[in-house]
N, C-alpha and C. Protein backbone atom coordinates (compact mmCIF):
# COMPACT_ATOMS: atom_id res chain seq x y z
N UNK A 1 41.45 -42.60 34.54
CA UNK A 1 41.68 -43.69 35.47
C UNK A 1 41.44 -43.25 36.90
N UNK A 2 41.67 -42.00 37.22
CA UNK A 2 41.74 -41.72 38.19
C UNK A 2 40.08 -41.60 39.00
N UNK A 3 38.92 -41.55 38.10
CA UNK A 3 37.41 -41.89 38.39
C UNK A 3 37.35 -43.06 39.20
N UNK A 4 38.27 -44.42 38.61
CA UNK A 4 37.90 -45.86 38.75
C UNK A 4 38.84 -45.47 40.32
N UNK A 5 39.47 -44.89 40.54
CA UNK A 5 40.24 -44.90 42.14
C UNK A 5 39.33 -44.27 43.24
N UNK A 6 38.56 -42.82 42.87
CA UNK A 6 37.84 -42.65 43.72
C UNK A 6 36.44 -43.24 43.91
N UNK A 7 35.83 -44.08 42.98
CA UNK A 7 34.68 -44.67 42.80
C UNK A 7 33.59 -44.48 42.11
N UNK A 8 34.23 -43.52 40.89
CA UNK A 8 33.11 -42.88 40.22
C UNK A 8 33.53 -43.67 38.85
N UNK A 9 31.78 -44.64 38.74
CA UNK A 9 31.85 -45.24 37.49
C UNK A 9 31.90 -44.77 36.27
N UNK A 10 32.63 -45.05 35.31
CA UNK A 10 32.59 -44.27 34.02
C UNK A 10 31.64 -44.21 33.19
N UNK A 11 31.46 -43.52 31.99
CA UNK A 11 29.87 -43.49 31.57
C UNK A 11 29.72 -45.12 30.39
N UNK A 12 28.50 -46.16 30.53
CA UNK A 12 28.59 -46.57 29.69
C UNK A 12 28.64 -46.73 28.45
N UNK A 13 28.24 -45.58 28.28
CA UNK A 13 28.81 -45.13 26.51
C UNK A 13 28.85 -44.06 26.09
N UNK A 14 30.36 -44.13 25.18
CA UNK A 14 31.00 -42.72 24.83
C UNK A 14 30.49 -42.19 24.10
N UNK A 15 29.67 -41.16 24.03
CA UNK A 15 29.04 -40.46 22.61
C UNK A 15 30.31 -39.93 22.01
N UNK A 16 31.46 -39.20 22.47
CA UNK A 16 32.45 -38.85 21.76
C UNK A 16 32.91 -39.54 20.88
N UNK A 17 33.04 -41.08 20.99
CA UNK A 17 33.64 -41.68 20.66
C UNK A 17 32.50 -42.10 19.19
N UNK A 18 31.67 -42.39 19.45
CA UNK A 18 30.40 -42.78 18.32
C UNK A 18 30.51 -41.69 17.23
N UNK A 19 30.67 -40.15 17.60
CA UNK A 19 30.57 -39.12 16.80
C UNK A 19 31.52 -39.67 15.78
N UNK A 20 32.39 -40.26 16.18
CA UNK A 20 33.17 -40.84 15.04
C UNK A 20 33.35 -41.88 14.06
N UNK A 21 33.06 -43.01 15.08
CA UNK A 21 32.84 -44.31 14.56
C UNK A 21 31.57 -44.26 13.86
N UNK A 22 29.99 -43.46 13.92
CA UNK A 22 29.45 -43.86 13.04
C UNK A 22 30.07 -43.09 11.59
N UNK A 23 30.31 -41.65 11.03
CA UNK A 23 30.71 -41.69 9.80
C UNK A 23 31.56 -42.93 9.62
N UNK A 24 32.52 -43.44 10.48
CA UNK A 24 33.28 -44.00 9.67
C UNK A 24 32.92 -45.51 9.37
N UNK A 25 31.67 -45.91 10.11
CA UNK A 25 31.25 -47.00 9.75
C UNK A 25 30.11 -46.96 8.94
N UNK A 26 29.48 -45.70 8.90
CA UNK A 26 28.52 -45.25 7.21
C UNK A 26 28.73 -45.95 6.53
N UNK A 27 30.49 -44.78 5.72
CA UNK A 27 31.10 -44.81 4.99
C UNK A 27 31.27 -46.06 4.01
N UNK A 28 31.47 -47.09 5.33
CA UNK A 28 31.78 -48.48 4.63
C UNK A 28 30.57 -49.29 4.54
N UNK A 29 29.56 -49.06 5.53
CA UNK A 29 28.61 -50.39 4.87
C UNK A 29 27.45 -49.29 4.45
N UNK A 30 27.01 -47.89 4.53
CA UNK A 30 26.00 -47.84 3.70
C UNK A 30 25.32 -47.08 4.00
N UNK A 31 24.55 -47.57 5.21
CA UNK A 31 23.48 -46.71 6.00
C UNK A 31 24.09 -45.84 6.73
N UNK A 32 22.81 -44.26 6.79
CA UNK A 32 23.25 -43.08 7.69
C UNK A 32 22.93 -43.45 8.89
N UNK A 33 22.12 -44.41 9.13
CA UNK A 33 21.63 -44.92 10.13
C UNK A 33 21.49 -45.96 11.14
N UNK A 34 22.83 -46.13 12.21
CA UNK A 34 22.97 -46.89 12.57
C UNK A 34 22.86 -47.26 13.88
N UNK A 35 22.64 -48.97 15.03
CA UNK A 35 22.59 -49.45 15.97
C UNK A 35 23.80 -49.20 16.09
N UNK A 36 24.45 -49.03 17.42
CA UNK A 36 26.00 -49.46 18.11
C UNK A 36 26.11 -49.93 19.40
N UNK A 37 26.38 -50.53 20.06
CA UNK A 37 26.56 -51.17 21.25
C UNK A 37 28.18 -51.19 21.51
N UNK A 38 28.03 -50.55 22.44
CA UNK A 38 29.39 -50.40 23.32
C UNK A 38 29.27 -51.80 24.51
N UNK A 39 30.67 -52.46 24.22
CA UNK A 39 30.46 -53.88 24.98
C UNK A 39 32.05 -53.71 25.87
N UNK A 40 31.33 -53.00 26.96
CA UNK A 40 32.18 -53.02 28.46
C UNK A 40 31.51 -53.43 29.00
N UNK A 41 32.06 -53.13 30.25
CA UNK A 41 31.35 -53.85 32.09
C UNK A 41 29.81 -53.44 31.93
N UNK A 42 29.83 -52.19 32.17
CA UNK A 42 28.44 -51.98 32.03
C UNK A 42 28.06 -51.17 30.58
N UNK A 43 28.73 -51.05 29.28
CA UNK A 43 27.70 -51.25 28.36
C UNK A 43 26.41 -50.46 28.29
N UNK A 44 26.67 -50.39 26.81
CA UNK A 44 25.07 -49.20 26.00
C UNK A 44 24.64 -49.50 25.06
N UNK A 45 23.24 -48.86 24.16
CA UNK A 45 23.05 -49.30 23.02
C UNK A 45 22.78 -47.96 22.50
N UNK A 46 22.61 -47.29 21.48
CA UNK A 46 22.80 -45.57 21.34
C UNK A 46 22.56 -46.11 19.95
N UNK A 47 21.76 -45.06 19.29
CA UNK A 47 21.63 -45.03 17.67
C UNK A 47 22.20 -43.50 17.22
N UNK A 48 22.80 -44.19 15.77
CA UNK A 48 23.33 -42.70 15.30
C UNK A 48 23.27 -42.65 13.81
N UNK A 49 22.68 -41.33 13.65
CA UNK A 49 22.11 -41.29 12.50
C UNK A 49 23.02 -39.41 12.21
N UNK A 50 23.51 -40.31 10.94
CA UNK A 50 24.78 -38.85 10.28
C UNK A 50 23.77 -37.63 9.59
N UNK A 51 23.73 -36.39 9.89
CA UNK A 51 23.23 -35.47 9.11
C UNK A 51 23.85 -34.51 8.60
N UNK A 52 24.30 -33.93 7.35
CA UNK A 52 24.93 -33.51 6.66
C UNK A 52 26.78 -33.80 7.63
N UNK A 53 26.89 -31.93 8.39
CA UNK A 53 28.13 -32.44 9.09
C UNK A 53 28.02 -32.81 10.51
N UNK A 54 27.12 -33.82 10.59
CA UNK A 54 26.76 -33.79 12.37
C UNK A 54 26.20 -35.40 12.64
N UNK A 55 26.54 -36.03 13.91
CA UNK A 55 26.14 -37.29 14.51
C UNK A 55 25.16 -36.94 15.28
N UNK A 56 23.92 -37.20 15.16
CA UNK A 56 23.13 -37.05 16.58
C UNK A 56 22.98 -38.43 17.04
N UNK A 57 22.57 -38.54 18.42
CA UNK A 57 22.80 -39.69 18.92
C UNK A 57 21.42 -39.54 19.43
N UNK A 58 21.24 -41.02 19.82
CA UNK A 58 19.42 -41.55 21.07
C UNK A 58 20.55 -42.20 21.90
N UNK A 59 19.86 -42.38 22.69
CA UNK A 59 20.06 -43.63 23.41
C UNK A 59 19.28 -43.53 24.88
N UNK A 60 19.35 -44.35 25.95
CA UNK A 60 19.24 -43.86 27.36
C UNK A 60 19.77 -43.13 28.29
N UNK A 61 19.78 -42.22 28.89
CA UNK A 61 20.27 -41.66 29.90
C UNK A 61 19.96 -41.22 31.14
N UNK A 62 20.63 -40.86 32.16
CA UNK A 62 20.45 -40.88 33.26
C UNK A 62 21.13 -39.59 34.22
N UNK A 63 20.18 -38.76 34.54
CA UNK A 63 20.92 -37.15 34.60
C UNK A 63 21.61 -37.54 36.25
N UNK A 64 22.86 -37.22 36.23
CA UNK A 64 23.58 -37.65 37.77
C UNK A 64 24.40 -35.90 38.23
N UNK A 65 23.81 -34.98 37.40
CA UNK A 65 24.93 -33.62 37.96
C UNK A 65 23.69 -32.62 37.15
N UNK A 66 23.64 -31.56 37.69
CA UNK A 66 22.66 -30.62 36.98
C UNK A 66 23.56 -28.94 37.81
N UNK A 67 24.31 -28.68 36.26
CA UNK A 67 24.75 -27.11 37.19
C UNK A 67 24.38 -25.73 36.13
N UNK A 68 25.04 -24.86 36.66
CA UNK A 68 24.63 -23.69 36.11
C UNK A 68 25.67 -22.75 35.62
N UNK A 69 25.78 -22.18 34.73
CA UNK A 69 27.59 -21.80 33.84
C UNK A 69 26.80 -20.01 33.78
N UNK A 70 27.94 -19.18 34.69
CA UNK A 70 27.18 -17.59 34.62
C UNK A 70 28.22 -17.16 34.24
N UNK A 71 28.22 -16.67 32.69
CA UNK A 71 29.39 -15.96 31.80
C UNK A 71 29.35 -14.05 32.77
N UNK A 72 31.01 -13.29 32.55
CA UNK A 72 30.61 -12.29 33.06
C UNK A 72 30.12 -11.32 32.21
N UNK A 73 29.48 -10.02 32.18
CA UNK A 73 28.68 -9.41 31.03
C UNK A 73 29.94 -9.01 29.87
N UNK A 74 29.86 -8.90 29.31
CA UNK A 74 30.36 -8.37 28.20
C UNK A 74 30.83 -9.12 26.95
């Protein structure tokens, strides 16, 4: 919540959240392969297709931060 106070919009769609909802919406109707649309303010459309133990996702994106992670040696 605290994003929506300083002005930083949230992302329109949760891949975290899909990693889940598609097995569990497989499960029930069928296909590994599915459309999802996340229906907020601003909203996504992302496909997810289950492979063995893993969700990969498509969708659109839009790179807004690009950094660099320097582990120390050992």
């Amino acid at each position: 919540m605290w994003s929506a106070i300083v002005g930083i919009d949230e992302d329109p769609v949760t891949g975290s959240a899909h990693c889940t909802l598609a097995p569990y919406w497989s499960a029930r109707l069928g296909p590994s392969s599915l459309r999802a649309r996340q229906i907020s303010a601003r909203g996504g459309d992302l496909w997810c297709e289950l492979r063995d133990d893993r969700v990969l996702l498509r969708g659109h994106a839009v790179l807004v931060l690009r950094g660099k992670l320097i582990l120390p040696d050992g």
